[in-house]
Protein backbone atom coordinates (compact mmCIF):
# COMPACT_ATOMS: atom_id res chain seq x y z
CA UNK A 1 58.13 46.52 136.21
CA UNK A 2 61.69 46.39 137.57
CA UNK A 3 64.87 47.57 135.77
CA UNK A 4 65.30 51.00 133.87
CA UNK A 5 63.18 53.44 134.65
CA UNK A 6 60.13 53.13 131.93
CA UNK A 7 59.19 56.42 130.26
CA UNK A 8 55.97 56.16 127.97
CA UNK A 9 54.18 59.17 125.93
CA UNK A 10 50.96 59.08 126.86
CA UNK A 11 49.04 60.07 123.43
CA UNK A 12 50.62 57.10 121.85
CA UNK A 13 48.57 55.14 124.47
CA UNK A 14 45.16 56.14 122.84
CA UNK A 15 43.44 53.01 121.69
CA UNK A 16 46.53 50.63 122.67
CA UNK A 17 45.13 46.89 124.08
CA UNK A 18 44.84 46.31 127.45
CA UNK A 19 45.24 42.68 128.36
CA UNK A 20 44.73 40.34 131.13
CA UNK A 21 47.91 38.20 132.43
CA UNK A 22 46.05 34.80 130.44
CA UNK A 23 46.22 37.09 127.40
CA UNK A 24 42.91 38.14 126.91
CA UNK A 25 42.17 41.74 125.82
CA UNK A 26 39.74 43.27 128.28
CA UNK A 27 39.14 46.75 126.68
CA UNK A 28 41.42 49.83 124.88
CA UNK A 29 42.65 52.56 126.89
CA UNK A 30 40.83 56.05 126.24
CA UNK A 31 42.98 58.38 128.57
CA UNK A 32 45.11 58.85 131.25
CA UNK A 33 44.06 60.33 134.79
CA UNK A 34 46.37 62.08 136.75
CA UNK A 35 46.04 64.92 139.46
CA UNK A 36 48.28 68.02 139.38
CA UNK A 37 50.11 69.23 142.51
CA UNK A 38 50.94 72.14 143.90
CA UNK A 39 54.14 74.04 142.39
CA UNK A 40 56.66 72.27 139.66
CA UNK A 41 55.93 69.09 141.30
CA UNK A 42 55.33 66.81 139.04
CA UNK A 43 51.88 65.34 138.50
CA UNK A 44 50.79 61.80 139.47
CA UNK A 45 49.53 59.00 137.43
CA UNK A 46 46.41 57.86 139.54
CA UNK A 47 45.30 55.42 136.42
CA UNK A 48 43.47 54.02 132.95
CA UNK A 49 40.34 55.29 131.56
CA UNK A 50 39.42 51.88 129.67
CA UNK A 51 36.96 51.65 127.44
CA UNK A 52 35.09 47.45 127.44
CA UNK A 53 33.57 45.86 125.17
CA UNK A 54 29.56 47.77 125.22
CA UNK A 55 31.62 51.13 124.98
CA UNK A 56 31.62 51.06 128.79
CA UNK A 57 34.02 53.31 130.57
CA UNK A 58 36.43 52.17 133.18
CA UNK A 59 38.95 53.37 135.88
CA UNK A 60 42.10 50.83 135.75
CA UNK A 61 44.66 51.94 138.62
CA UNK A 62 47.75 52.55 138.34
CA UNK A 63 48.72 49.94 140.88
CA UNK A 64 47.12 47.50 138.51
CA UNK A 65 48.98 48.01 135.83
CA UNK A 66 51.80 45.05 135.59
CA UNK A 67 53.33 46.54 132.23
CA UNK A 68 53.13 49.47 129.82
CA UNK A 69 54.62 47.82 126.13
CA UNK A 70 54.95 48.90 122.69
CA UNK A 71 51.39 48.44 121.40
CA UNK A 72 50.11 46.72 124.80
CA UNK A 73 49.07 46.96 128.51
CA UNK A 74 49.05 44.09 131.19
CA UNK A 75 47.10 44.81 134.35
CA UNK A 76 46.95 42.11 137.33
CA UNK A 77 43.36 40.57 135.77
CA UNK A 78 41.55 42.47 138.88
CA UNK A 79 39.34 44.93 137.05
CA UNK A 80 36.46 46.47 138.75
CA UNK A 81 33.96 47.43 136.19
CA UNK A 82 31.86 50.37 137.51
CA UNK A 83 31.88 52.91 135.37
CA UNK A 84 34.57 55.58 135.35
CA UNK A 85 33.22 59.04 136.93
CA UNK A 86 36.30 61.86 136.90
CA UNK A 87 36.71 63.62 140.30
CA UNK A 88 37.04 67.08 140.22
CA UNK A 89 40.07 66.87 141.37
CA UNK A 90 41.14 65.01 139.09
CA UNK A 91 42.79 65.96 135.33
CA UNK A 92 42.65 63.70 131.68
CA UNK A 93 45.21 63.87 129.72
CA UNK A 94 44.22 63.68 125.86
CA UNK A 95 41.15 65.47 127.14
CA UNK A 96 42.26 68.51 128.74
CA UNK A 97 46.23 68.79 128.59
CA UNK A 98 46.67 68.63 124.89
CA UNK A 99 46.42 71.48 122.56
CA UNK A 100 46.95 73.68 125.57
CA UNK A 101 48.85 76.83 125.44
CA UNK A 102 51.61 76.64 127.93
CA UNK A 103 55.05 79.34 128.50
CA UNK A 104 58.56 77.82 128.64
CA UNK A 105 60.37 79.32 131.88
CA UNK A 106 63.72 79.78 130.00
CA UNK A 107 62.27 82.93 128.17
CA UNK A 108 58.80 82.87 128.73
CA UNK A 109 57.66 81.73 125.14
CA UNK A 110 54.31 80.28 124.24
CA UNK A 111 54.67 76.71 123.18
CA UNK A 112 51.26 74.61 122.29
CA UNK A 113 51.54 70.91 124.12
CA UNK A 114 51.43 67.82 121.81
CA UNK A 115 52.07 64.93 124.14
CA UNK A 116 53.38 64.73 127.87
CA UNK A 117 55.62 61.60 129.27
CA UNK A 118 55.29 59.59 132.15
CA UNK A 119 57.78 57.67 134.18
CA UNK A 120 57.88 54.82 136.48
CA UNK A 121 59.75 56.28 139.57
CA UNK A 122 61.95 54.11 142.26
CA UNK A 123 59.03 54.10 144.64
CA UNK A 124 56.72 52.37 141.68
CA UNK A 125 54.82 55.26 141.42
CA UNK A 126 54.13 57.12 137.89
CA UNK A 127 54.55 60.82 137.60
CA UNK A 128 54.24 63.04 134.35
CA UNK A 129 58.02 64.30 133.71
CA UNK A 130 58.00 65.45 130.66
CA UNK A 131 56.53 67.77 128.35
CA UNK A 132 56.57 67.23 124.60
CA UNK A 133 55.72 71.33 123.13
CA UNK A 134 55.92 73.10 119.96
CA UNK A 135 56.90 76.34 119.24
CA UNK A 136 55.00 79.16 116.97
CA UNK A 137 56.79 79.03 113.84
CA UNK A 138 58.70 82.44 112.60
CA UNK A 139 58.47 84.17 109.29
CA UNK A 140 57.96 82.10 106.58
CA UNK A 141 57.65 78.67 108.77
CA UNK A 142 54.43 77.08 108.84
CA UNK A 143 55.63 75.05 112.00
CA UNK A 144 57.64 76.01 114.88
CA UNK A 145 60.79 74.11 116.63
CA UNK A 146 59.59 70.95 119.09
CA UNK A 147 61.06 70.15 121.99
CA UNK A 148 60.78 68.25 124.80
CA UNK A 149 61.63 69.87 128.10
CA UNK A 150 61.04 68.44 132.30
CA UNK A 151 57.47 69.33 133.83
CA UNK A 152 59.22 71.96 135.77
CA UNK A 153 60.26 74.18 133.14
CA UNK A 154 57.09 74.94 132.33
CA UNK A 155 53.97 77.17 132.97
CA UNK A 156 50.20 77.30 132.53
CA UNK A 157 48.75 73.78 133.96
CA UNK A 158 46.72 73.91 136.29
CA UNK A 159 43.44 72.68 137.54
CA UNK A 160 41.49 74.98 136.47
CA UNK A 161 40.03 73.87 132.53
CA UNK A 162 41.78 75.95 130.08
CA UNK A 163 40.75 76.62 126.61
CA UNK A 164 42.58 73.31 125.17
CA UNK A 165 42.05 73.57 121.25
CA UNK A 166 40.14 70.21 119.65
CA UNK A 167 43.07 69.26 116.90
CA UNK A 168 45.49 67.01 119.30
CA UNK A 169 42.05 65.36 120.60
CA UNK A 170 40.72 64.76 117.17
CA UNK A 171 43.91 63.53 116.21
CA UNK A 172 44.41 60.98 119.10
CA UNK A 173 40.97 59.74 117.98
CA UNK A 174 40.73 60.00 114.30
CA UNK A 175 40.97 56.43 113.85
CA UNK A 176 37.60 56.37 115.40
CA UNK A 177 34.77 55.09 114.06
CA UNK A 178 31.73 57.98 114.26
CA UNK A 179 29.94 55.52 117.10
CA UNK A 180 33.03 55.44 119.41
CA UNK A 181 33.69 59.00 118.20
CA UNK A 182 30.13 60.06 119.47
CA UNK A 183 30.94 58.08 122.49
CA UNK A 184 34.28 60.51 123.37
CA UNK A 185 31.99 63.07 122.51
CA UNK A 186 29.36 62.05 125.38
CA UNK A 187 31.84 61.95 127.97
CA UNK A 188 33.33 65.14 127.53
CA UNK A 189 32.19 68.68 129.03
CA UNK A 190 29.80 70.75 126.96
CA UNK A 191 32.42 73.75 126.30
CA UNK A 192 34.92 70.59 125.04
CA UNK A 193 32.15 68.61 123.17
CA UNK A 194 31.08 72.01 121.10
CA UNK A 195 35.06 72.74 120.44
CA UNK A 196 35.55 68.94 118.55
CA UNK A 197 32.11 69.32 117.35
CA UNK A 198 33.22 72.80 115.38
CA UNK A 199 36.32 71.17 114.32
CA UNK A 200 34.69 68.06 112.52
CA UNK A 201 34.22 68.46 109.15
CA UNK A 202 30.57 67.98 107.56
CA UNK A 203 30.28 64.79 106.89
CA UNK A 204 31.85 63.46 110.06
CA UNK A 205 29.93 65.30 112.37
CA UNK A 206 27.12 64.29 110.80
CA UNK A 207 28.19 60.57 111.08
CA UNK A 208 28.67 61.67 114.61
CA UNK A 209 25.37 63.70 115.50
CA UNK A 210 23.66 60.16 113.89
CA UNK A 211 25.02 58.22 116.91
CA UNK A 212 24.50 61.28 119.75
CA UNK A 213 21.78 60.88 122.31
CA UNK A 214 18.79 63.33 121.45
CA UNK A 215 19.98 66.06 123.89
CA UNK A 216 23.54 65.91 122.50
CA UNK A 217 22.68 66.22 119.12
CA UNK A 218 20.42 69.21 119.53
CA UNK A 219 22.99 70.69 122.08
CA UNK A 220 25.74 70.98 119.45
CA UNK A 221 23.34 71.92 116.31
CA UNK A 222 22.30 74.64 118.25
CA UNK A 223 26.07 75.93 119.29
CA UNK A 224 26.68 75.51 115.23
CA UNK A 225 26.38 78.74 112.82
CA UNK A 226 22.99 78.38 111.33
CA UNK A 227 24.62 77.90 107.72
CA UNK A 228 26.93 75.26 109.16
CA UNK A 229 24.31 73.77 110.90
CA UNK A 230 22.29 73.39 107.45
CA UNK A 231 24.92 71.98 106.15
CA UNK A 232 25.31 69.34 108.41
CA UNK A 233 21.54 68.68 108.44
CA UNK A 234 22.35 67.99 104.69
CA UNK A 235 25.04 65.47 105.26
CA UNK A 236 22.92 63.35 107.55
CA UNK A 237 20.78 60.53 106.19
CA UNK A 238 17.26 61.85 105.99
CA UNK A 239 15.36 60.07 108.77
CA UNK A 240 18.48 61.08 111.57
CA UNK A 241 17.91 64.32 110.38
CA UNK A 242 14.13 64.29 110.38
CA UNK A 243 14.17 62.91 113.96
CA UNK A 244 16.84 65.83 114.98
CA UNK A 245 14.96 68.52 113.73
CA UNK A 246 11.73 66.84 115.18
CA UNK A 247 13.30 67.58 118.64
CA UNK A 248 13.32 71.50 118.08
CA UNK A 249 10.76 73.95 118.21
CA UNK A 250 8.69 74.03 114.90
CA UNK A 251 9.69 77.59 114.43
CA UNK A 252 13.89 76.40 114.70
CA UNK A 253 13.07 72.96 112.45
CA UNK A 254 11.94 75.58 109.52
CA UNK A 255 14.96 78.12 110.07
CA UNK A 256 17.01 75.37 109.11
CA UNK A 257 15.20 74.06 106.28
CA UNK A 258 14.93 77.28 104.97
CA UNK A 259 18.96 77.67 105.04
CA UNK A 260 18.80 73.86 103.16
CA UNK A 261 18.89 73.44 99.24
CA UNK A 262 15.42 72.64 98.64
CA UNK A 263 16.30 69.32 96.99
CA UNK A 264 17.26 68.35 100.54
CA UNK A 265 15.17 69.59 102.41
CA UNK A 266 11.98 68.34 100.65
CA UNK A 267 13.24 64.67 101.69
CA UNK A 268 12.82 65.73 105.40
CA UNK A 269 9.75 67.85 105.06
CA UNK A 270 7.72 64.73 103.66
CA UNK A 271 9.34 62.33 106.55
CA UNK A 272 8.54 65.12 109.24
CA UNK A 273 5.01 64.79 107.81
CA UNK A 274 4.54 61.18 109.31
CA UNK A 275 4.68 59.90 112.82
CA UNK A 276 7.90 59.13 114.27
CA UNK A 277 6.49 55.59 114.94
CA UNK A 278 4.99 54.82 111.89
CA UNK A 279 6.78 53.59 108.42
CA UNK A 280 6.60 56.43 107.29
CA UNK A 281 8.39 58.32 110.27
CA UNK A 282 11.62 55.52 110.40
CA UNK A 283 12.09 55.13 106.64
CA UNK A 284 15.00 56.50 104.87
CA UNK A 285 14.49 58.18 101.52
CA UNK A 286 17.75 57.07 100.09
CA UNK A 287 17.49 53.40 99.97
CA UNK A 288 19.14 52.20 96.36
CA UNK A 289 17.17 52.39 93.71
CA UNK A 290 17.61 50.82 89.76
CA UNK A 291 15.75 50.57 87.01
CA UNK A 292 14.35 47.39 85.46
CA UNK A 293 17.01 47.72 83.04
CA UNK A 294 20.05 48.18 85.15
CA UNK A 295 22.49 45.02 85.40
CA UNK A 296 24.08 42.90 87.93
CA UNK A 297 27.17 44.66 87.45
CA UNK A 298 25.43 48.15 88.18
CA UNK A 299 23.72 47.04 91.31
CA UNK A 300 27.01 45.36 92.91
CA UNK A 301 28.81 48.63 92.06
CA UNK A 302 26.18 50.81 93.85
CA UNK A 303 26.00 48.39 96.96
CA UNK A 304 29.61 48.54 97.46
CA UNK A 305 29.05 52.59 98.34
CA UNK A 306 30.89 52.79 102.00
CA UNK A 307 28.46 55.66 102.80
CA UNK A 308 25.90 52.88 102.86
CA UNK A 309 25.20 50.83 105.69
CA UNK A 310 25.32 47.23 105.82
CA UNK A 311 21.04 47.00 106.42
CA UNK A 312 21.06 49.48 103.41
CA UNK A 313 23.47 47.80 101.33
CA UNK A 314 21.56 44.17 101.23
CA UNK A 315 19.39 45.10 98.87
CA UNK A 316 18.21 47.45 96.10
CA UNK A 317 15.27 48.40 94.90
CA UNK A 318 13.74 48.19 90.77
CA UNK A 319 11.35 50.74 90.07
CA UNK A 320 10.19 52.22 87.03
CA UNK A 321 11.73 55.79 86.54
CA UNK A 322 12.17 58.30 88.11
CA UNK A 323 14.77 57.22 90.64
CA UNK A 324 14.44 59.61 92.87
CA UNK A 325 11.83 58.82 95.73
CA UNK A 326 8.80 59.09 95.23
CA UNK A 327 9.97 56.80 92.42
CA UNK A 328 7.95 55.20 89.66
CA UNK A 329 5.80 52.33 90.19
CA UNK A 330 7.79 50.30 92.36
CA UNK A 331 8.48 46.45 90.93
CA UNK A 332 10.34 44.60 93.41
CA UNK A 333 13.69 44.18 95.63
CA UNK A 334 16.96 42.20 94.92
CA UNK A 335 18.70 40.75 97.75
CA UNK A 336 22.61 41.27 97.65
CA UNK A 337 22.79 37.11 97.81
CA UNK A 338 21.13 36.75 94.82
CA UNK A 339 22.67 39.08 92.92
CA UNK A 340 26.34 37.62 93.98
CA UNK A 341 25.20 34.18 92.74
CA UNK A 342 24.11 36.08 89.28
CA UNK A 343 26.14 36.76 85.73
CA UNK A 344 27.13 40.48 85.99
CA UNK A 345 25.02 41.28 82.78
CA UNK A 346 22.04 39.84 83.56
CA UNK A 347 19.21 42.17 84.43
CA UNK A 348 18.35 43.17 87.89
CA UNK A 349 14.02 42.87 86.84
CA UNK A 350 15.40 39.01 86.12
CA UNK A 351 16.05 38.35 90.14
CA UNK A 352 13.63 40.41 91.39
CA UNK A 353 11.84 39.12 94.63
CA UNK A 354 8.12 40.47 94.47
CA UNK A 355 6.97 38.16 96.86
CA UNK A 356 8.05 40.80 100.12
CA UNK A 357 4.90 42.83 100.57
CA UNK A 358 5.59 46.64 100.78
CA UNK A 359 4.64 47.96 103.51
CA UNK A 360 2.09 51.76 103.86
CA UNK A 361 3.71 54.81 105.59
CA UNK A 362 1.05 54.83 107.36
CA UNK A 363 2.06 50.88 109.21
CA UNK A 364 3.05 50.94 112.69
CA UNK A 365 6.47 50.46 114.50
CA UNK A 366 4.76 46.81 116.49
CA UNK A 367 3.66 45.52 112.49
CA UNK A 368 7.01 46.48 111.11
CA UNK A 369 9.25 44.45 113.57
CA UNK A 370 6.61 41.88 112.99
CA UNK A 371 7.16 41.84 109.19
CA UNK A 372 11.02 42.22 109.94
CA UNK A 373 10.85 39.14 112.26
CA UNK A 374 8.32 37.36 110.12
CA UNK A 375 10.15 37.25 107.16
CA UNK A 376 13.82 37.59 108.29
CA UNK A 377 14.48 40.87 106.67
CA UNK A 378 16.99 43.80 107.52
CA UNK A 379 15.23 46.03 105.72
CA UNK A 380 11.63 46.58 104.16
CA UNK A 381 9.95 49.08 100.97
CA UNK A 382 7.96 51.37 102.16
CA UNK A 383 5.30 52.33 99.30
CA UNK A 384 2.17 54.81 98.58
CA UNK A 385 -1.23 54.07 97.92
CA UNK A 386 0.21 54.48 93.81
CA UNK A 387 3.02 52.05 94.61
CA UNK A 388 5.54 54.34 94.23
CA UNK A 389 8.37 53.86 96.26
CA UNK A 390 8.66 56.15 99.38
CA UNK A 391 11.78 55.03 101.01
CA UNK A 392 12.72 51.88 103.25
CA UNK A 393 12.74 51.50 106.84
CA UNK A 394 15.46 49.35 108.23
CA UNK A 395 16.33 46.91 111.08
CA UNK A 396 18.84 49.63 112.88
CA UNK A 397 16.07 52.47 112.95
CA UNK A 398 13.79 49.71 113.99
CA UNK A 399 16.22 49.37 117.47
CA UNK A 400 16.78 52.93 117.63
CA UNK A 401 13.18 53.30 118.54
CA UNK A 402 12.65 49.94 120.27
CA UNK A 403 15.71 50.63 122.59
CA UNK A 404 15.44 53.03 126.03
CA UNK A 405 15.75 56.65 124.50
CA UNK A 406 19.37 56.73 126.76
CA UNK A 407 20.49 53.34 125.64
CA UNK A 408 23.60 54.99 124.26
CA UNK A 409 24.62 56.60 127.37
CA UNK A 410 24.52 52.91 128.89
CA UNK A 411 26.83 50.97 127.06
CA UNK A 412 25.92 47.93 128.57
CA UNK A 413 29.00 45.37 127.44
CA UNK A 414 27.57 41.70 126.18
CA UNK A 415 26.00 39.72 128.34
CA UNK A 416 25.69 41.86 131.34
CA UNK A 417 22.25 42.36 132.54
CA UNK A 418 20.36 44.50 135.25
CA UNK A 419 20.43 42.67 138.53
CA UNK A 420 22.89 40.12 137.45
């Protein structure tokens, strides 16, 4: 990296490629690590926070790094893959710099900080020399002036964590999806993790909480207001938010059922009912549901939800009314691939399969992967003794429960195992 000296915004780098000198992408960098000095001198850039393919975290030196381009980053190949640990002397940039509240020494203003700059300097080394801040807007002016002024000329950094606000972070990360989303959320301090939790709105946080470790999840419900918290419950599919509330004290779980619209809640009261290893305890109670006389057409539009996952989404299931579960006596399910090779107005009862046994709440987590495996399904009916469909448990919350309870937190990448 010879030439003019290279000066590179350092929020822009969120999620940018890094690549290897053959090419190859090894991961997406996360964050930015540098360690503040003492005084106006400016900070350095110590390295990458990269995140691998199995959502693993890495460190990627500075000294590594062969070139920061527009929408890529080389490093020398030589990547050590232990996961990244932060030092306490050490500072991340889109984690705990932006949003901060900082003074301008020129009048002592407050300006909020939106994005610092680093620079290559002469010795190769990269510093932070520039601050990119905003004003508080005056009178009628929703947004203040922004400017971009040197490190020096300005006040408030300093090791120490400061109350950074969550919108820059959310923002650096909102192309997220709510799995890497709950993964930023993992690594960050408590006091931070509550902050983006607060800002989220209900449905994303809920996407979120459904991808959290068990202790996460019931950390950040609890730091919510107990209406908000309801609310969220609410926006969660039904067996995530069974299993959450399973992990409280019985007296908590009903607090926030109470606060819940009793069409909701009565969903999670019947799964809390069941063991959390049984059919009955994984199923969701929002699988899709038709009625015999509901057409191609209708079932192709209600599979194409995007709330829906993709286990979810492979199937719906005929049933006499009502619709709701418990539904009427339960007829039969038909598979997404059948329906695609079907006229839209032909009737969903026409391509039912009834040749997929339904399986009791009562069934067991070792018969259900057994039935899953057995008959190559992603997802199976789940039915009383009045064949009336209950719900369906599906290949994902099979894993959830078949995994190590912190097999989030591990983010093994592909084809790494223990030992190897």
């Amino acid at each position: 990296m010879s030439g003019a000296p290279t000066r590179v915004f350092i929020a822009r780098l969120a999620g940018t490629p890094l690549f290897d000198p053959m090419g190859d992408q090894v991961g997406r960098v996360r964050d930015v690590v540098v360690t503040l000095r003492v005084g106006h001198e400016e900070p350095r850039v110590l390295g990458l926070v990269v995140e691998v393919p199995g959502r693993r975290r890495i460190f990627v030196p500075m000294t590594r790094v062969t070139a920061v381009d527009t929408g890529q980053v080389i490093t020398t190949g030589l990547v050590n893959m232990r996961r990244f640990q932060q030092r306490p002397t050490e500072t991340l940039v889109l984690g705990e710099m932006l949003d901060r509240t900082v003074r301008l020494t020129e009048d002592d203003s407050p300006a909020v900080v939106e994005d610092v700059a680093m620079e290559q300097q002469r010795t190769r080394d990269w510093e932070v020399t520039r601050v990119f801040v905003r004003r508080p807007g005056k009178g009628l002016r929703r947004r203040g002036e922004a400017v971009t002024v040197e490190w020096r000329d300005v006040t408030g950094f300093s090791i120490d964590e400061q109350g950074q606000g969550a919108a820059n972070l959310l923002a650096t990360f909102e192309k997220l999806n709510a799995a890497d989303l709950a993964t930023v959320l993992h690594e960050l301090s408590a006091k931070r993790r509550v902050e983006v939790a607060a800002a989220l709105d209900d449905e994303k946080l809920a996407d979120v909480l459904e991808e959290l470790p068990d202790d996460d999840q019931v950390e950040i419900l609890s730091m919510l207001e107990e209406e908000r918290a309801a609310d969220v419950l609410e926006a969660m599919q039904p067996d995530d938010a069974a299993d959450l509330l399973s992990e409280l004290p019985h007296h908590e779980a009903e607090k926030f059922l109470d606060l819940m619209e009793p069409d909701e809640a009565a969903p999670l009261r019947r799964l809390l009912a069941y063991s959390d290893d049984t059919a009955g305890g994984l199923m969701t109670t929002e699988p899709v549901v038709l009625p015999p006389d509901a057409t191609v057409a209708d079932a192709l539009a209600r599979v194409r939800q995007p709330e829906l996952s993709p286990a979810l989404a492979a199937q719906v299931y005929v049933c006499r009314p009502p619709m709701e579960t418990p539904t009427g006596r339960y007829i039969g399910v038909a598979h997404i691939q059948r329906l695609l090779r079907e006229p839209p107005s032909a009737l969903v009862s026409g391509v039912v399969d009834t040749g997929i046994e339904a399986l009791r709440p009562d069934v067991s987590l070792v018969e259900i992967t057994h039935h899953l495996a057995t008959y190559n399904l992603v997802a199976v009916p789940v039915v009383d003794d009045g064949d009336h469909l209950l719900g369906a448990v599906t290949v994902d919350d099979v894993l959830d429960h078949l995994l190590p309870d912190d097999w989030r937190a591990r983010r093994v990448p592909p084809g790494v195992t223990n030992g190897a």
